[in-house]
Protein backbone atom coordinates (compact mmCIF):
# COMPACT_ATOMS: atom_id res chain seq x y z
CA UNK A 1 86.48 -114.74 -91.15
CA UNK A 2 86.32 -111.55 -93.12
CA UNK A 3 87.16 -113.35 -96.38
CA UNK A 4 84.02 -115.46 -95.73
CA UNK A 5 81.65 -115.55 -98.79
CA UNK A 6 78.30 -113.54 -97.71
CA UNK A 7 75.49 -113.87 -100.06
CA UNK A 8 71.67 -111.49 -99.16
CA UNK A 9 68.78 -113.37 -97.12
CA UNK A 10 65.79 -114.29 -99.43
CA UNK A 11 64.34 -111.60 -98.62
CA UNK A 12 66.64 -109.40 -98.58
CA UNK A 13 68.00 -108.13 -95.16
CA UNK A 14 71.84 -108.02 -94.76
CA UNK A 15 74.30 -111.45 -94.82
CA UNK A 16 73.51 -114.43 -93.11
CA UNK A 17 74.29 -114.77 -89.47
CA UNK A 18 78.14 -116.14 -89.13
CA UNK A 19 78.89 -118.85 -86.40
CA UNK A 20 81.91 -119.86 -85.95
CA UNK A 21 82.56 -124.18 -85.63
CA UNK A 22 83.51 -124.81 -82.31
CA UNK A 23 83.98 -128.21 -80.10
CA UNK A 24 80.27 -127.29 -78.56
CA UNK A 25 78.88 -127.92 -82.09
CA UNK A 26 80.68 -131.46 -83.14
CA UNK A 27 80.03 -135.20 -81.69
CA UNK A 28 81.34 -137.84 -82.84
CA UNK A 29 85.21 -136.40 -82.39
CA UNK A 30 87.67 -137.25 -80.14
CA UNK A 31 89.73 -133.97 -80.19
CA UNK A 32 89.68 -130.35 -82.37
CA UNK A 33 92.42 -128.63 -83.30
CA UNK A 34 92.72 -125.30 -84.80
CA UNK A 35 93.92 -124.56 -87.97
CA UNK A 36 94.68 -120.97 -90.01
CA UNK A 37 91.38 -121.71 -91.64
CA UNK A 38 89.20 -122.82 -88.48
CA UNK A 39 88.91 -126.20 -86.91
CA UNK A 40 90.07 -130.02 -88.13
CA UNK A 41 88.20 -132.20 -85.72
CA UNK A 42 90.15 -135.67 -84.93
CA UNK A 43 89.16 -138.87 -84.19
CA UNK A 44 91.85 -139.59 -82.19
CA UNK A 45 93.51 -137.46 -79.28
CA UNK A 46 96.94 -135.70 -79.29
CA UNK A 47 98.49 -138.02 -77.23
CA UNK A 48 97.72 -141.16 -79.37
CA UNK A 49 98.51 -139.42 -82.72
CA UNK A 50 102.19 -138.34 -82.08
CA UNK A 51 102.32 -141.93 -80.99
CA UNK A 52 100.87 -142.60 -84.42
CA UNK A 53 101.77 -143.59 -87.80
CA UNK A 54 101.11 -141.76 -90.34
CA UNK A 55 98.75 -143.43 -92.18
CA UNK A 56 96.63 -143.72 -88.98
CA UNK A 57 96.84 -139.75 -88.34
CA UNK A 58 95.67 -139.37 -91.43
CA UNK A 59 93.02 -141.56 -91.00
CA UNK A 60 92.19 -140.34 -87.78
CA UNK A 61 91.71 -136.76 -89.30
CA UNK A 62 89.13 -138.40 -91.89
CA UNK A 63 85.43 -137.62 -89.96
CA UNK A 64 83.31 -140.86 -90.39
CA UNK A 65 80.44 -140.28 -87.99
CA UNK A 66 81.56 -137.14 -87.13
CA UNK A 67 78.49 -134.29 -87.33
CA UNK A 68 77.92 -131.06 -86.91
CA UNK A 69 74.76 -130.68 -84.47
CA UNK A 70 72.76 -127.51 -83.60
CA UNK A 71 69.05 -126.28 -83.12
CA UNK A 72 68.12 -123.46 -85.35
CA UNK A 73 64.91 -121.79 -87.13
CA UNK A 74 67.05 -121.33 -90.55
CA UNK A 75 65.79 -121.94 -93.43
CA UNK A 76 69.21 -121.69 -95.29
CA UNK A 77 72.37 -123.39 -93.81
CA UNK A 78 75.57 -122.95 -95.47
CA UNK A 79 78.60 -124.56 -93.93
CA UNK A 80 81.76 -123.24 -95.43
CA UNK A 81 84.98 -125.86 -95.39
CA UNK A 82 88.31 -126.69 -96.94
CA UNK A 83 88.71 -130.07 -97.61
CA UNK A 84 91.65 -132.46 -98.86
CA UNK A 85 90.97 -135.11 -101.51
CA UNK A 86 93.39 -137.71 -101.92
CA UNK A 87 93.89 -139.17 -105.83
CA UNK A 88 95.82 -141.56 -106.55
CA UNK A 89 97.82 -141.37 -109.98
CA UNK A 90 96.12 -143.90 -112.74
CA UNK A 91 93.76 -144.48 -110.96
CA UNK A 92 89.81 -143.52 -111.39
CA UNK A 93 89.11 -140.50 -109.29
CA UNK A 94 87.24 -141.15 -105.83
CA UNK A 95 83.57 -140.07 -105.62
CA UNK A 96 82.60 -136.66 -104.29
CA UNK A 97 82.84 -136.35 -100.72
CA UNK A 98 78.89 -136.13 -99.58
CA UNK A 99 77.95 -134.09 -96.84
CA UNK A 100 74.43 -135.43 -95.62
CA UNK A 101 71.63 -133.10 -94.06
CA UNK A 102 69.29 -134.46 -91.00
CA UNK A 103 66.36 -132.70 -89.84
CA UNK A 104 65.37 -134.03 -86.50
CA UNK A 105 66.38 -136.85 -87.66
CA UNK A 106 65.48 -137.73 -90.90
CA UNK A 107 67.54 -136.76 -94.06
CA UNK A 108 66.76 -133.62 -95.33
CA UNK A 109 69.36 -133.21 -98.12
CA UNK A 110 72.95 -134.26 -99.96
CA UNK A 111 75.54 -131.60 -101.04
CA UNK A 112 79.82 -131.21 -102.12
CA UNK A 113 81.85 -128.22 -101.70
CA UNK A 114 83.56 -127.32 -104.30
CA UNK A 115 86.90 -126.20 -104.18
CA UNK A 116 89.83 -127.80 -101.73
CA UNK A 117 92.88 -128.83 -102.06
CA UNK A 118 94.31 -132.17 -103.79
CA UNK A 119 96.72 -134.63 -103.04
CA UNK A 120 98.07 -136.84 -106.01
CA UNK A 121 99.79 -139.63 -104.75
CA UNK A 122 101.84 -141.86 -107.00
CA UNK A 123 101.51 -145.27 -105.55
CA UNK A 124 104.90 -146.90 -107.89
CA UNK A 125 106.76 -143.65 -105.39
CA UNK A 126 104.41 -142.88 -103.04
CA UNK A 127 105.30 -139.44 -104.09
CA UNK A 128 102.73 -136.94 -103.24
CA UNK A 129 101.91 -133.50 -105.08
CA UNK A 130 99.86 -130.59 -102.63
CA UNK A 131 97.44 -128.63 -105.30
CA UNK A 132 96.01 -126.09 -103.66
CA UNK A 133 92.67 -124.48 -103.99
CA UNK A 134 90.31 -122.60 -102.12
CA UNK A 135 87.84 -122.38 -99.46
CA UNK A 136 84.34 -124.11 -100.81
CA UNK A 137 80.82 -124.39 -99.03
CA UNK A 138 77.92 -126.53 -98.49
CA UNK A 139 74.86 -124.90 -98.56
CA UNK A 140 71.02 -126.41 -98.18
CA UNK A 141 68.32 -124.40 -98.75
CA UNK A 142 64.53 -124.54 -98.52
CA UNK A 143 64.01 -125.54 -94.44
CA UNK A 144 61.26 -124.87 -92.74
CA UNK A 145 61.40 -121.82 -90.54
CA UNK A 146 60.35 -123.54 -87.19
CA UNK A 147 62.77 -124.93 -84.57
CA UNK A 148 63.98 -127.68 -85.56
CA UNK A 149 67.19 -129.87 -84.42
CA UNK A 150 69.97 -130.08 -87.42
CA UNK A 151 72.74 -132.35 -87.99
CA UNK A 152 75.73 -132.19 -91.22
CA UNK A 153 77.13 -135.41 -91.05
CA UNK A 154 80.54 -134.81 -92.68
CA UNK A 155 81.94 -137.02 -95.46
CA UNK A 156 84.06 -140.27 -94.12
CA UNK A 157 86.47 -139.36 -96.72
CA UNK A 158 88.87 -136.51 -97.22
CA UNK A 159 90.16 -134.22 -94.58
CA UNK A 160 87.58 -131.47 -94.25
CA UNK A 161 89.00 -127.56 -92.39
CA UNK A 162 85.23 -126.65 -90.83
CA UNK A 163 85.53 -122.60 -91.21
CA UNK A 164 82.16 -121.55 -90.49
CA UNK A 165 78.49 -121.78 -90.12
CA UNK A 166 75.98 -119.26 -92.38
CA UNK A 167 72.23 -119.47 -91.88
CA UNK A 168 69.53 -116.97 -92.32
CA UNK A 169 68.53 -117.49 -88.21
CA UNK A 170 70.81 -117.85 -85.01
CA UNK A 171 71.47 -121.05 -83.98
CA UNK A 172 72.64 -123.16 -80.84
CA UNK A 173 74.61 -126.38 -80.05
CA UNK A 174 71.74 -128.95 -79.63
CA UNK A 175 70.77 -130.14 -76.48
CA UNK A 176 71.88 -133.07 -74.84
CA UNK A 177 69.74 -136.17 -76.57
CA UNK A 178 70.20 -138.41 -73.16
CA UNK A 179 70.85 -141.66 -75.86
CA UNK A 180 73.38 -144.35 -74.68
CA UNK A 181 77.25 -143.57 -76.70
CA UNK A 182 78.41 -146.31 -78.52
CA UNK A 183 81.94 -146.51 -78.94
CA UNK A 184 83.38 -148.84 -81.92
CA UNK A 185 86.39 -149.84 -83.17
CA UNK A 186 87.28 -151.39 -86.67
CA UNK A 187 88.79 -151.30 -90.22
CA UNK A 188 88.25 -149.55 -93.59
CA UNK A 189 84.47 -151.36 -93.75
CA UNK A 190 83.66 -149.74 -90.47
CA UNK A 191 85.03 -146.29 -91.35
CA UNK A 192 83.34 -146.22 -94.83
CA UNK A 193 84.45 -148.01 -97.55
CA UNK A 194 82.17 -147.82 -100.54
CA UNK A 195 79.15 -146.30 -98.75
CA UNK A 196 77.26 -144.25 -100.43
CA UNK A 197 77.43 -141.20 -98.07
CA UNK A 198 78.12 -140.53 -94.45
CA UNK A 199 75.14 -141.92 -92.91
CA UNK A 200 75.02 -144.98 -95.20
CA UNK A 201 78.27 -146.50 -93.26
CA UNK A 202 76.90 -149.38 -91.40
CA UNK A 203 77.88 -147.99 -88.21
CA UNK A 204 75.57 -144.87 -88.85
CA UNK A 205 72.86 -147.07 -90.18
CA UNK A 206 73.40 -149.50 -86.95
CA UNK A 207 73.03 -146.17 -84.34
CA UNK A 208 70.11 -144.76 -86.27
CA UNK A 209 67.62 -147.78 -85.83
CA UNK A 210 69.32 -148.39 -82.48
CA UNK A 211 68.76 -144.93 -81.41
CA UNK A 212 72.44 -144.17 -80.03
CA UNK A 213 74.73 -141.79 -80.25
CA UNK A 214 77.69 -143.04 -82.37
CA UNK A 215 81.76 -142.62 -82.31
CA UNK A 216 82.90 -144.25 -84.86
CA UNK A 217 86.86 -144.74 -84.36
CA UNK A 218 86.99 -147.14 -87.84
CA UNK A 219 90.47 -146.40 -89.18
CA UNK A 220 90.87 -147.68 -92.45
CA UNK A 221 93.87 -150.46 -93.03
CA UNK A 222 94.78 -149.66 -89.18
CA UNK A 223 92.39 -151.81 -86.77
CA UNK A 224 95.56 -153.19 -85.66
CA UNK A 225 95.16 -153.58 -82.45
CA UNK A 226 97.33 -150.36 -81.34
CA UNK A 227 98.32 -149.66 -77.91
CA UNK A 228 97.40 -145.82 -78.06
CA UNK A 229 93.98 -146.49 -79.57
CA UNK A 230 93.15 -148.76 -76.98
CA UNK A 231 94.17 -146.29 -74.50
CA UNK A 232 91.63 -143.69 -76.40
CA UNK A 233 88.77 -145.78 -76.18
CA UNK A 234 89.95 -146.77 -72.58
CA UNK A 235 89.86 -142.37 -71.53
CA UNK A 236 86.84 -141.99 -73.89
CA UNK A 237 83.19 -142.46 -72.42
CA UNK A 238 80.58 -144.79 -73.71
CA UNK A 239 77.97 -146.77 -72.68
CA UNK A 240 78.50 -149.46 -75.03
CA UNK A 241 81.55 -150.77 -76.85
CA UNK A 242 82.34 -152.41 -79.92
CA UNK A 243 85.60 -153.75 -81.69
CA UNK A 244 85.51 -155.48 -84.77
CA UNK A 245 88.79 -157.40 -85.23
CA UNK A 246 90.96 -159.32 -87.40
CA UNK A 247 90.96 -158.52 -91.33
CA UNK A 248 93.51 -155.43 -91.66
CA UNK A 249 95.70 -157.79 -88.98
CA UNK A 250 95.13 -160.52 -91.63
CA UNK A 251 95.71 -158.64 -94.75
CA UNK A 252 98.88 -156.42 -93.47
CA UNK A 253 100.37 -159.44 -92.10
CA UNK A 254 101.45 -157.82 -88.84
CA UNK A 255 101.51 -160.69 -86.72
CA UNK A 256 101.51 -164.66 -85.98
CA UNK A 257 98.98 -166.27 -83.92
CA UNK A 258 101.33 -166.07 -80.54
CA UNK A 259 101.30 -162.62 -80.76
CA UNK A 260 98.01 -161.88 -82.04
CA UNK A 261 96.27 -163.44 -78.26
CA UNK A 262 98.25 -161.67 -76.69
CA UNK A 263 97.56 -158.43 -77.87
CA UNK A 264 93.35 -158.91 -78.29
CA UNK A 265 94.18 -159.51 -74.46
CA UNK A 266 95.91 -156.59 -73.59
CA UNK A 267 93.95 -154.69 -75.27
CA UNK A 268 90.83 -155.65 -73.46
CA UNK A 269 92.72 -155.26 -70.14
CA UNK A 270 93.56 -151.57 -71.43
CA UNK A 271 90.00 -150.82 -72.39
CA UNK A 272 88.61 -152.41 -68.73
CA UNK A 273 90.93 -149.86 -66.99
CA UNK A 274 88.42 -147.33 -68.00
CA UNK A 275 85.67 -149.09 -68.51
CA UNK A 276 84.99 -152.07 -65.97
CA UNK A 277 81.42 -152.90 -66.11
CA UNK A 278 80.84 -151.37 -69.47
CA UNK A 279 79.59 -154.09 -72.08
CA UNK A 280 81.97 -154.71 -74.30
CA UNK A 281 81.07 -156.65 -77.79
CA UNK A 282 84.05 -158.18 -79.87
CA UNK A 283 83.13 -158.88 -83.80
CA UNK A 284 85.20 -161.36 -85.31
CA UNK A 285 85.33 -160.63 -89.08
CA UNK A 286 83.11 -160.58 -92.21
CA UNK A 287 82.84 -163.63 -95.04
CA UNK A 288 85.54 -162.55 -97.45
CA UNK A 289 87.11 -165.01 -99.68
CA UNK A 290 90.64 -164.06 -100.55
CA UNK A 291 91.24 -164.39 -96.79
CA UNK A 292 89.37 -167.07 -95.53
CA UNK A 293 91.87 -169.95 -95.49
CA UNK A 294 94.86 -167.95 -97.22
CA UNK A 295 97.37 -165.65 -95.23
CA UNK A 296 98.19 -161.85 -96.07
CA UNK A 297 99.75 -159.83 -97.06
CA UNK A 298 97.18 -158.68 -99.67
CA UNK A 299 98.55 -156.49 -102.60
CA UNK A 300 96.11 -153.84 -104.85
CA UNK A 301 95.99 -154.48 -108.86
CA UNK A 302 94.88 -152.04 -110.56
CA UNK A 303 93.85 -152.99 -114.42
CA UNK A 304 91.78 -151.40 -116.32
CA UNK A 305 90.69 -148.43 -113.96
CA UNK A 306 89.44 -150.89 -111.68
CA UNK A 307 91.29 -151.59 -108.33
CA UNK A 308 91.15 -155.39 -107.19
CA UNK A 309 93.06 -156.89 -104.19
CA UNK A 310 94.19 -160.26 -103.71
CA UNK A 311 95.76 -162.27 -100.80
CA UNK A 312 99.43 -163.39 -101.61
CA UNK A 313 100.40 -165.62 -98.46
CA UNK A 314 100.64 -169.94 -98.18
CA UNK A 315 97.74 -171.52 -96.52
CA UNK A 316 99.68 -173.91 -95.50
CA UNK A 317 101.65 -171.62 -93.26
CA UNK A 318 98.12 -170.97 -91.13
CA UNK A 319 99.71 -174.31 -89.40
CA UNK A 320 102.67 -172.69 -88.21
CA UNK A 321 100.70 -169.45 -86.90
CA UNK A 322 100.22 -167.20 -89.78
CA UNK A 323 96.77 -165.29 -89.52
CA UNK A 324 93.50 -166.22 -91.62
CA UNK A 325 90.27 -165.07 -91.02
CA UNK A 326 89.17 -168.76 -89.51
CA UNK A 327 92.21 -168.86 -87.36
CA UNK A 328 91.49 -165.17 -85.85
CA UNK A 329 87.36 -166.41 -85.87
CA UNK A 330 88.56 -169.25 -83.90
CA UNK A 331 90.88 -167.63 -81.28
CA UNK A 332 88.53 -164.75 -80.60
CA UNK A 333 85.66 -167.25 -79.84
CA UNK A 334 88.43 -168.78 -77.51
CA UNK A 335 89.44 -165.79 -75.94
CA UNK A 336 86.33 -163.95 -75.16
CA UNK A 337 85.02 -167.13 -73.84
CA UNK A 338 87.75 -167.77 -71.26
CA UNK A 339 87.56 -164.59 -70.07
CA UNK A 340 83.65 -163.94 -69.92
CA UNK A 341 84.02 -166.74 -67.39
CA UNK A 342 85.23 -163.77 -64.90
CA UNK A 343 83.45 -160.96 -67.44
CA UNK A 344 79.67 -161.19 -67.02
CA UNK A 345 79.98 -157.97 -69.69
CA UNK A 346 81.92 -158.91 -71.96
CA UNK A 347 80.38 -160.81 -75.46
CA UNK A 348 81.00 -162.01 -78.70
CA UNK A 349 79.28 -161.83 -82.33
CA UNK A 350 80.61 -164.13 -84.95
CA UNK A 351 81.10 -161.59 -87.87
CA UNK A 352 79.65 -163.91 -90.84
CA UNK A 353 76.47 -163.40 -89.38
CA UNK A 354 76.71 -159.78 -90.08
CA UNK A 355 78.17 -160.89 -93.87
CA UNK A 356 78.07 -164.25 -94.30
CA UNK A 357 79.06 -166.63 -97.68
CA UNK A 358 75.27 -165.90 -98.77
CA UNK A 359 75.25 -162.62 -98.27
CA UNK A 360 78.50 -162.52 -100.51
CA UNK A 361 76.40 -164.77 -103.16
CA UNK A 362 74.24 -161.75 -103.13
CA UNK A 363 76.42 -158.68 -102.66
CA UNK A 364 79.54 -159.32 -103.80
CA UNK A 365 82.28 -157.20 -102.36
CA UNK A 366 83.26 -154.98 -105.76
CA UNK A 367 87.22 -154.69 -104.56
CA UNK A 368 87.49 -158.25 -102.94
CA UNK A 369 87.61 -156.90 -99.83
CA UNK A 370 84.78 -154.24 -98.96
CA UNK A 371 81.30 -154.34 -99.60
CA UNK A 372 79.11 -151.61 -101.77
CA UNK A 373 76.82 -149.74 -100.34
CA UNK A 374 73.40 -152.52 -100.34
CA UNK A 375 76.56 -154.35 -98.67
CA UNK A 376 76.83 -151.36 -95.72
CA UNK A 377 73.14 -151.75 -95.23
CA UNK A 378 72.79 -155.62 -94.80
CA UNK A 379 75.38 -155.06 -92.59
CA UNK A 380 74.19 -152.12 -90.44
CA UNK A 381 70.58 -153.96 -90.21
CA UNK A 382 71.43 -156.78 -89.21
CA UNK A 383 73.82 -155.47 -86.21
CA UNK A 384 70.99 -153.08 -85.20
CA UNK A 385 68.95 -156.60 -85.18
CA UNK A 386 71.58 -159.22 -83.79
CA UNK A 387 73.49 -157.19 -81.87
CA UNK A 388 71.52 -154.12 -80.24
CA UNK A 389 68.99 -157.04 -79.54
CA UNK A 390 71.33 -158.97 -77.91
CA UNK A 391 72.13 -159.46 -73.88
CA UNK A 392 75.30 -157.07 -74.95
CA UNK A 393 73.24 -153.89 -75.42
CA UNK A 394 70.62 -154.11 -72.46
């Protein structure tokens, strides 16, 4: 763009080289589209966002795992953006969205853009206010000038407009890396939540001991079981699967037991339309308390700048089919069972080995319902462990 920021090489010679962001340099989305600005990449197609709420358009625009990947000899990359933050009125202002630097494969630097536009949201209304501001960039500095394979993992938060590469040497999309894709499905905890960056999410942490390529499609509050995401994953290829079910079906209250069976069923029959052999793992969820034995809905306080959630349901209506965590634990164990009779690739992983009542003892989750960042990492080792060493992933 001609309104791009150019600042002298090092030593001197003219402006950096300009590269536009195309599809060729992105994994880890489902679908691009192009804006005034340059390119929003998606985590969900066109066809399954007009289908959409939107909450989970939103959601789906917000880049966990996505990356920017590219072989280059720069030793300056600047990546400029516009990004969307989302504040919510009275409460304390989210952390900086982190854009994380990997040189072949090891990190290599953190950064923010500055500038971007904000959206304050007032959650007694759920009136919103656009404030707009300008075009901001991400620059890292100080690489070695040999070639050298590159990845910007973009934050899991915000919206983020990808204008432009700038580096000080040409670069190209990076070649194919012939790992297996793993394809995952889940809820706020797998798309982020209180990580401490991009690749701290346990689902990057997972892939990079596991050595796979990730898409993550974790869609915070909306791992509801959706038709149209089904249908995604179903049209999207992978080599290994993952869906992590049951808490945001627990704490929106979306369903009674009767329903819920039937639709972790159809769902699987959606995703084996595509995928027929491919192994499939289903994650029943994580220890956490205020859901165990008591029903959703669950409702946010916020007191004292700190946000807390809570479960407001009768545990005595579990009886008569309202979701807990134990009852969807139970049926999932029951379902995947039944049908891995006539499904030789299809497997289950109790969640509370992933996060489990000790694991809470030690790493409380700070909100009630998602873990901090030590939290992400238990969580990410010990499914590298338990479930890339398991019958699922060979």
């Amino acid at each position: 763009m001609d309104d791009l920021p150019q600042h002298p090489s090092p030593d001197g010679s003219p402006g950096p080289i300009t590269t536009p962001v195309g599809p060729e340099l992105l994994r880890g989305a489902l679908e691009v589209e192009r804006t005034d600005h340059g390119l929003l990449p998606y985590r969900l197609p066109a066809r399954a966002r007009r289908q959409a709420p939107a909450d989970v358009t939103e959601v789906a625009a917000q880049p966990a795992g996505v990356r920017l990947a590219f072989r280059t000899r720069a030793t300056t990359v600047a990546l400029d953006v516009l990004a969307m933050t989302t504040v919510y009125r009275g409460a304390p202002r989210p952390p900086d969205a982190v854009y994380e630097l990997l040189v072949d494969g090891r990190p290599a630097g953190r950064a923010v853009a500055d500038g971007g536009n904000v959206r304050t949201v007032d959650v007694t209304t759920w009136a919103e206010v656009l404030t707009p501001g300008p075009p901001g960039t991400v620059r890292f500095t100080g690489l070695a000038a040999t070639a050298k394979d590159v990845e910007i993992w973009l934050p899991y938060r915000g919206v983020h407009e990808l204008i432009a590469l700038r580096t000080d040497a040409p670069v190209e999309p990076a070649p194919d890396t012939g790992r297996r894709i793993w394809l995952h499905h889940g809820s706020s905890i797998s798309h982020g939540s209180n990580a401490d960056g991009p690749t701290g999410t346990w689902p990057a942490l997972a892939a990079a001991r596991a050595g796979v390529e990730l898409v993550n499609l974790g869609f915070s509050g909306n791992a509801l079981l959706d038709p149209f995401t089904a249908r995604a994953m179903r049209d999207t290829p992978a080599d290994l699967i993952s869906l992590k079910i049951g808490i945001n079906l627990v704490n929106h209250d979306v369903m009674r037991l009767r329903a819920f069976t039937a639709a972790v069923h159809g769902f699987l029959d959606t995703l084996r339309e595509g995928h027929p052999t491919t192994p499939v793992l289903v994650v029943s969820p994580l220890h956490c308390p205020i859901h165990e034995d008591t029903p959703g809905p669950a409702a946010a306080d916020l007191h004292d700048g700190r946000l807390r959630f809570r479960a407001l349901g009768d545990p005595a209506e579990a009886a008569r089919g309202r979701l807990t965590l134990r009852v969807v634990r139970d049926e999932l164990a029951r379902i995947t069972a039944a049908r891995a009779a006539d499904d030789a690739n299809l497997h289950h992983l109790d969640g509370r080995t992933l996060y489990g009542e000790a694991d809470f003892a030690e790493f409380p989750l700070p909100d009630g319902l998602h873990p901090d960042a030590d939290g992400h990492r238990r969580i990410g080792e010990r499914f590298a462990a338990r479930a890339f060493g398991s019958a699922w992933a060979r």
